[in-house]
N, C-alpha and C. Protein backbone atom coordinates (compact mmCIF):
# COMPACT_ATOMS: atom_id res chain seq x y z
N UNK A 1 55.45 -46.45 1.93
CA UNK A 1 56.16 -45.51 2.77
C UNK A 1 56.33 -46.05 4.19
N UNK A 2 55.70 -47.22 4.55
CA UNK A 2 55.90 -47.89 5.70
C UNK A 2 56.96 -48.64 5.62
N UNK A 3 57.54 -48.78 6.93
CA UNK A 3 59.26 -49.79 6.55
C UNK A 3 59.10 -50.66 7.89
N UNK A 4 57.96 -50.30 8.95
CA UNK A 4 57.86 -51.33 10.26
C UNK A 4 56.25 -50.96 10.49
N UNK A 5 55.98 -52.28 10.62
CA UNK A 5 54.35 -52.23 10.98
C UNK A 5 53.89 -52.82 12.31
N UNK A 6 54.03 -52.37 13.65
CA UNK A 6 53.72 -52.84 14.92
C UNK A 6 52.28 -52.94 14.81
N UNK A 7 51.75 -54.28 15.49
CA UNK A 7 50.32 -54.56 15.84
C UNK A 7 50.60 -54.55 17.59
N UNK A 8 49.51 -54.03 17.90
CA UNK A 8 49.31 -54.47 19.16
C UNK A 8 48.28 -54.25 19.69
N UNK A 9 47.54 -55.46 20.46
CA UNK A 9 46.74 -56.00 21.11
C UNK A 9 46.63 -56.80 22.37
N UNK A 10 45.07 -57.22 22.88
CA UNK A 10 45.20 -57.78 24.16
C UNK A 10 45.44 -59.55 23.56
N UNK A 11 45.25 -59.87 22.19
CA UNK A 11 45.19 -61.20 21.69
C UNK A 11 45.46 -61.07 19.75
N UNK A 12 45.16 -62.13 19.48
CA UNK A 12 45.36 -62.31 18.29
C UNK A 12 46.46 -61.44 17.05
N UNK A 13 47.09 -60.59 17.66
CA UNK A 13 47.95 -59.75 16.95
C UNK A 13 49.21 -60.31 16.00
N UNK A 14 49.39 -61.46 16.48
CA UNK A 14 50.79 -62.67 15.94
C UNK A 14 50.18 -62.96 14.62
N UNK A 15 49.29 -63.83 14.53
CA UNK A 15 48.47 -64.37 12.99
C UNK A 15 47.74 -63.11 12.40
N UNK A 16 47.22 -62.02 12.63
CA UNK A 16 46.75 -60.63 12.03
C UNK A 16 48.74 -60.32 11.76
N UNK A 17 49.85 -59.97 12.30
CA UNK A 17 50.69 -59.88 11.36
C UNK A 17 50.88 -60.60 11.14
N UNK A 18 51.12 -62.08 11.20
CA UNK A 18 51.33 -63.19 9.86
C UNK A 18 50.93 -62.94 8.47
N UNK A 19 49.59 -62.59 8.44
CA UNK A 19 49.06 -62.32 7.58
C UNK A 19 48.90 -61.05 6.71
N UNK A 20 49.28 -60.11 7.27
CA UNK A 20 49.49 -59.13 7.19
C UNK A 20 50.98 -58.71 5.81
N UNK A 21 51.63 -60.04 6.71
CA UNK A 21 53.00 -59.90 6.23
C UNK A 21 53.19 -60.39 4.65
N UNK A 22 51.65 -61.27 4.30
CA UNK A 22 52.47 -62.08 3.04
C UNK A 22 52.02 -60.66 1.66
N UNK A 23 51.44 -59.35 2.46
CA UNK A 23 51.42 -58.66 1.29
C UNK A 23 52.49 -58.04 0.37
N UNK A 24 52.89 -57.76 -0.81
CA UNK A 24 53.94 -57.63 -1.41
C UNK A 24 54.34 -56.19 -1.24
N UNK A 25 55.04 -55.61 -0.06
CA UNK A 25 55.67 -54.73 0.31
C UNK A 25 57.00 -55.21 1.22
N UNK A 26 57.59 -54.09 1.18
CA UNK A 26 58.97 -54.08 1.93
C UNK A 26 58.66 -53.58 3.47
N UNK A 27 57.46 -53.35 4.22
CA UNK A 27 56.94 -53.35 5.62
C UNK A 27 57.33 -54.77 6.15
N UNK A 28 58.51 -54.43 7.45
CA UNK A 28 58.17 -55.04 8.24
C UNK A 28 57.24 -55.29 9.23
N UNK A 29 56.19 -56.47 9.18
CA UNK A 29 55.26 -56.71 10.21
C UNK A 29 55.60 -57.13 11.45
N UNK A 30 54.87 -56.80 12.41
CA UNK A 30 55.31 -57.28 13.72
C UNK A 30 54.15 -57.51 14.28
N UNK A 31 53.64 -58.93 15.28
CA UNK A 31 52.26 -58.52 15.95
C UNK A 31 52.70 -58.73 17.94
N UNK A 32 52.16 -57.89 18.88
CA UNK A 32 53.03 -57.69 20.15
C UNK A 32 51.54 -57.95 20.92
N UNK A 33 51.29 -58.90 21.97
CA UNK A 33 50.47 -59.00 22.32
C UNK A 33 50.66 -58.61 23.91
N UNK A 34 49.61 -58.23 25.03
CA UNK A 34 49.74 -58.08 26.41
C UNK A 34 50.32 -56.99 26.74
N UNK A 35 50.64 -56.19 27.63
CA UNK A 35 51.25 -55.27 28.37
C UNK A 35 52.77 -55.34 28.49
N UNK A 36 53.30 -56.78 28.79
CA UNK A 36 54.07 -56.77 28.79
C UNK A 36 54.78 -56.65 27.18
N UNK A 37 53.99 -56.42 26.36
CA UNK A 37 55.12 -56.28 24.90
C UNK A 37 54.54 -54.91 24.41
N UNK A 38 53.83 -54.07 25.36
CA UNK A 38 53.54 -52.78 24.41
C UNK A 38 55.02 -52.09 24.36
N UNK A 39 55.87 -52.04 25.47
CA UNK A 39 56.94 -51.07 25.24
C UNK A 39 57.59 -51.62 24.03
N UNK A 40 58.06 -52.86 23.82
CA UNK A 40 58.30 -53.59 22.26
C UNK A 40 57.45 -52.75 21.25
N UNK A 41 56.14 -52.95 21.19
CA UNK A 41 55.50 -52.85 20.05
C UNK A 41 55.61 -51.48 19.43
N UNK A 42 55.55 -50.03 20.73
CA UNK A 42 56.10 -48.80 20.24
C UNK A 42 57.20 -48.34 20.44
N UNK A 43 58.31 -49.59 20.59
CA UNK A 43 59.93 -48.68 20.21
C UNK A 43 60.21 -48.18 19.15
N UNK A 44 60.60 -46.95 19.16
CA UNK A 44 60.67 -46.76 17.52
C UNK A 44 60.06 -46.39 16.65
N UNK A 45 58.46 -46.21 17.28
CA UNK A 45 57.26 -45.74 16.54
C UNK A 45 57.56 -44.25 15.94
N UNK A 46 57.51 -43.88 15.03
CA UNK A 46 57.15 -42.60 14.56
C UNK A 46 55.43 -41.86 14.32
N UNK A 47 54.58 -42.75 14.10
CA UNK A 47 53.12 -42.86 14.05
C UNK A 47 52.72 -43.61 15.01
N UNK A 48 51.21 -43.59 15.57
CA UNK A 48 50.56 -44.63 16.22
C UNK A 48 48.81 -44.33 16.27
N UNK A 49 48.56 -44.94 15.47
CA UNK A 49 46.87 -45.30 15.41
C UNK A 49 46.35 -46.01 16.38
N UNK A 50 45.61 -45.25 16.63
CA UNK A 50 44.93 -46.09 17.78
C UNK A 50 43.38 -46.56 17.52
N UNK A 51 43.13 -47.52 16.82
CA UNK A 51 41.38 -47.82 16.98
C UNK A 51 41.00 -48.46 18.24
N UNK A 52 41.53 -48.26 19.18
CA UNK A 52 40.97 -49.10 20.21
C UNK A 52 39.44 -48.96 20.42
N UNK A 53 38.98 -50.09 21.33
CA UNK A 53 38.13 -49.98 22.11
C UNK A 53 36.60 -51.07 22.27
N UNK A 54 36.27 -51.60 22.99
CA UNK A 54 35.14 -52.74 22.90
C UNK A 54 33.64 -52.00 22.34
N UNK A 55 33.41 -53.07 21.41
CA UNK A 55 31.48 -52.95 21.38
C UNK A 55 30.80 -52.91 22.36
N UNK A 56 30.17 -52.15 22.34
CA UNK A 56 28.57 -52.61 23.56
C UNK A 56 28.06 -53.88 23.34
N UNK A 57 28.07 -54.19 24.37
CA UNK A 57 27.62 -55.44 24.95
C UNK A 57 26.17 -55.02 25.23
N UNK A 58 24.83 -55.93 24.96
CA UNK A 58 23.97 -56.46 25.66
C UNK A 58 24.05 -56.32 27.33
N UNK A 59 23.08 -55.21 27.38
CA UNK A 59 23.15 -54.81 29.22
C UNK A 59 23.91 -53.87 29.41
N UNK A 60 25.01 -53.35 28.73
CA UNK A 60 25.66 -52.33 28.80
C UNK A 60 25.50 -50.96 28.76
N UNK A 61 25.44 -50.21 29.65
CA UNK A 61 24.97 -48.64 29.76
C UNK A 61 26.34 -47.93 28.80
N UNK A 62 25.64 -46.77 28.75
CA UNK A 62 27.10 -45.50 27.66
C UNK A 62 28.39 -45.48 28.64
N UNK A 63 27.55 -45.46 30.42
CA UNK A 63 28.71 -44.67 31.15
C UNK A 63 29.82 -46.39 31.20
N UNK A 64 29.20 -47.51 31.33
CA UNK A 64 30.16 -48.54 31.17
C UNK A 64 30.57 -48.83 29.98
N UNK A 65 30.76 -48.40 28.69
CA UNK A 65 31.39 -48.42 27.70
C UNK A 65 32.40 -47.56 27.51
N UNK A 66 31.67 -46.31 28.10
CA UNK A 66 32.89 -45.58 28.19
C UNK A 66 33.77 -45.35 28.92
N UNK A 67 33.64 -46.09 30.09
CA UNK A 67 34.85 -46.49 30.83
C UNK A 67 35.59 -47.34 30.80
N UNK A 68 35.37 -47.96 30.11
CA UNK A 68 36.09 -49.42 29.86
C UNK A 68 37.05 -48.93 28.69
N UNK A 69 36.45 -48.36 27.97
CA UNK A 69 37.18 -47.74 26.49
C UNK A 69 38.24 -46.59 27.18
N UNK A 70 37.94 -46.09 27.64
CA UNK A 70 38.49 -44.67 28.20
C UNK A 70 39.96 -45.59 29.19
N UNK A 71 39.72 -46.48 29.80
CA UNK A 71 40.67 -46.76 30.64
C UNK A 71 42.07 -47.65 29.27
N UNK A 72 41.31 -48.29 28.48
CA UNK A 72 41.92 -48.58 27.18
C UNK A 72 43.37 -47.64 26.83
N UNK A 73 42.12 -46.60 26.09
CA UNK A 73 42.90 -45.33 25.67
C UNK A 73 44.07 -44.74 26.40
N UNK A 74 43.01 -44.33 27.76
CA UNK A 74 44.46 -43.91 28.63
C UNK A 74 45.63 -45.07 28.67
N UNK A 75 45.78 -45.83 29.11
CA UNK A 75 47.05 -46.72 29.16
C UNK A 75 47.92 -47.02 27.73
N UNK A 76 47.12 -46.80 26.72
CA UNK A 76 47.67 -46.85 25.46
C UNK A 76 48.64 -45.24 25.44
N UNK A 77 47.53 -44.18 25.60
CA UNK A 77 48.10 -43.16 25.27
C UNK A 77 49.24 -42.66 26.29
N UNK A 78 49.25 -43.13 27.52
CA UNK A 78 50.80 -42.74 28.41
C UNK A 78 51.68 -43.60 27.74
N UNK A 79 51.33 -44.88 27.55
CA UNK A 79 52.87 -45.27 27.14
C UNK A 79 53.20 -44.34 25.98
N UNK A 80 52.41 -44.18 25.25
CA UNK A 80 52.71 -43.56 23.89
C UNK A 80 53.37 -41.95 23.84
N UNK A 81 52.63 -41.45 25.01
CA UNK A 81 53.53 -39.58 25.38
C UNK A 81 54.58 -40.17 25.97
N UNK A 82 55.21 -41.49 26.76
CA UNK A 82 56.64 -41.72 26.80
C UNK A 82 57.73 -41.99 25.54
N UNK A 83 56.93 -43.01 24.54
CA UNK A 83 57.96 -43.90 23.78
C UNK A 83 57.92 -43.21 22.28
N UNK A 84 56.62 -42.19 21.95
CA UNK A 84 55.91 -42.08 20.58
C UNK A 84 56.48 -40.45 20.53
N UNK A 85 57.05 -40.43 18.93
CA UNK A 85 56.69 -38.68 18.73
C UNK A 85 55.74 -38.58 18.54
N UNK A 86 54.64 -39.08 18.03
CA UNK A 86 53.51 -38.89 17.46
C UNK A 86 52.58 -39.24 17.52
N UNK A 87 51.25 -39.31 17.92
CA UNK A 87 50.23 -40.57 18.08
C UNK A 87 49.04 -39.70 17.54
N UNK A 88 47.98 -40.50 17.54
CA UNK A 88 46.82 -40.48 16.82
C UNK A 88 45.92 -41.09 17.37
N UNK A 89 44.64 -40.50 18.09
CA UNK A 89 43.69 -41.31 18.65
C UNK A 89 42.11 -41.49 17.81
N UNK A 90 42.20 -42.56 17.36
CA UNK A 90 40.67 -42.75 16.66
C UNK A 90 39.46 -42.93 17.32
């Protein structure tokens, strides 16, 4: 039921859809890396999953995880109330 599959990330998103792509469906894959390609990555979106967010690190308190994650989210989720009907935060 998928017909476009946007990745996007701060890295590796190009070879995760490479790979992505050799499964035997009619989904187009796409992988959009940096800021500058999120408006790319959700043109057009009708859905958007969001797993974002970093592991705790060694030395890391809750309130610095969750700011780091939280600042994530937010910048994901404005572009997304501009470009997205729909989004989904995990």
């Amino acid at each position: 039921m998928v017909s476009d599959l946007a990745l996007f990330d701060i890295v590796n998103t190009p070879g995760v859809a490479a790979d992505l792509s050799h499964i035997s469906t009619p989904a187009k894959v796409a992988g959009y890396v940096g800021d500058d390609q999120l408006a790319l990555a959700l043109t057009g979106a009708h859905i958007v999953v969001i797993p974002a967010g970093i592991p705790r690190k060694p030395g890391m308190t809750r309130d610095d995880l969750f700011n780091i994650n939280a600042g994530i989210v937010r910048n994901l989720a404005t572009a997304c109330a501009k470009l997205v009907y729909l989004f989904v935060i995990i």
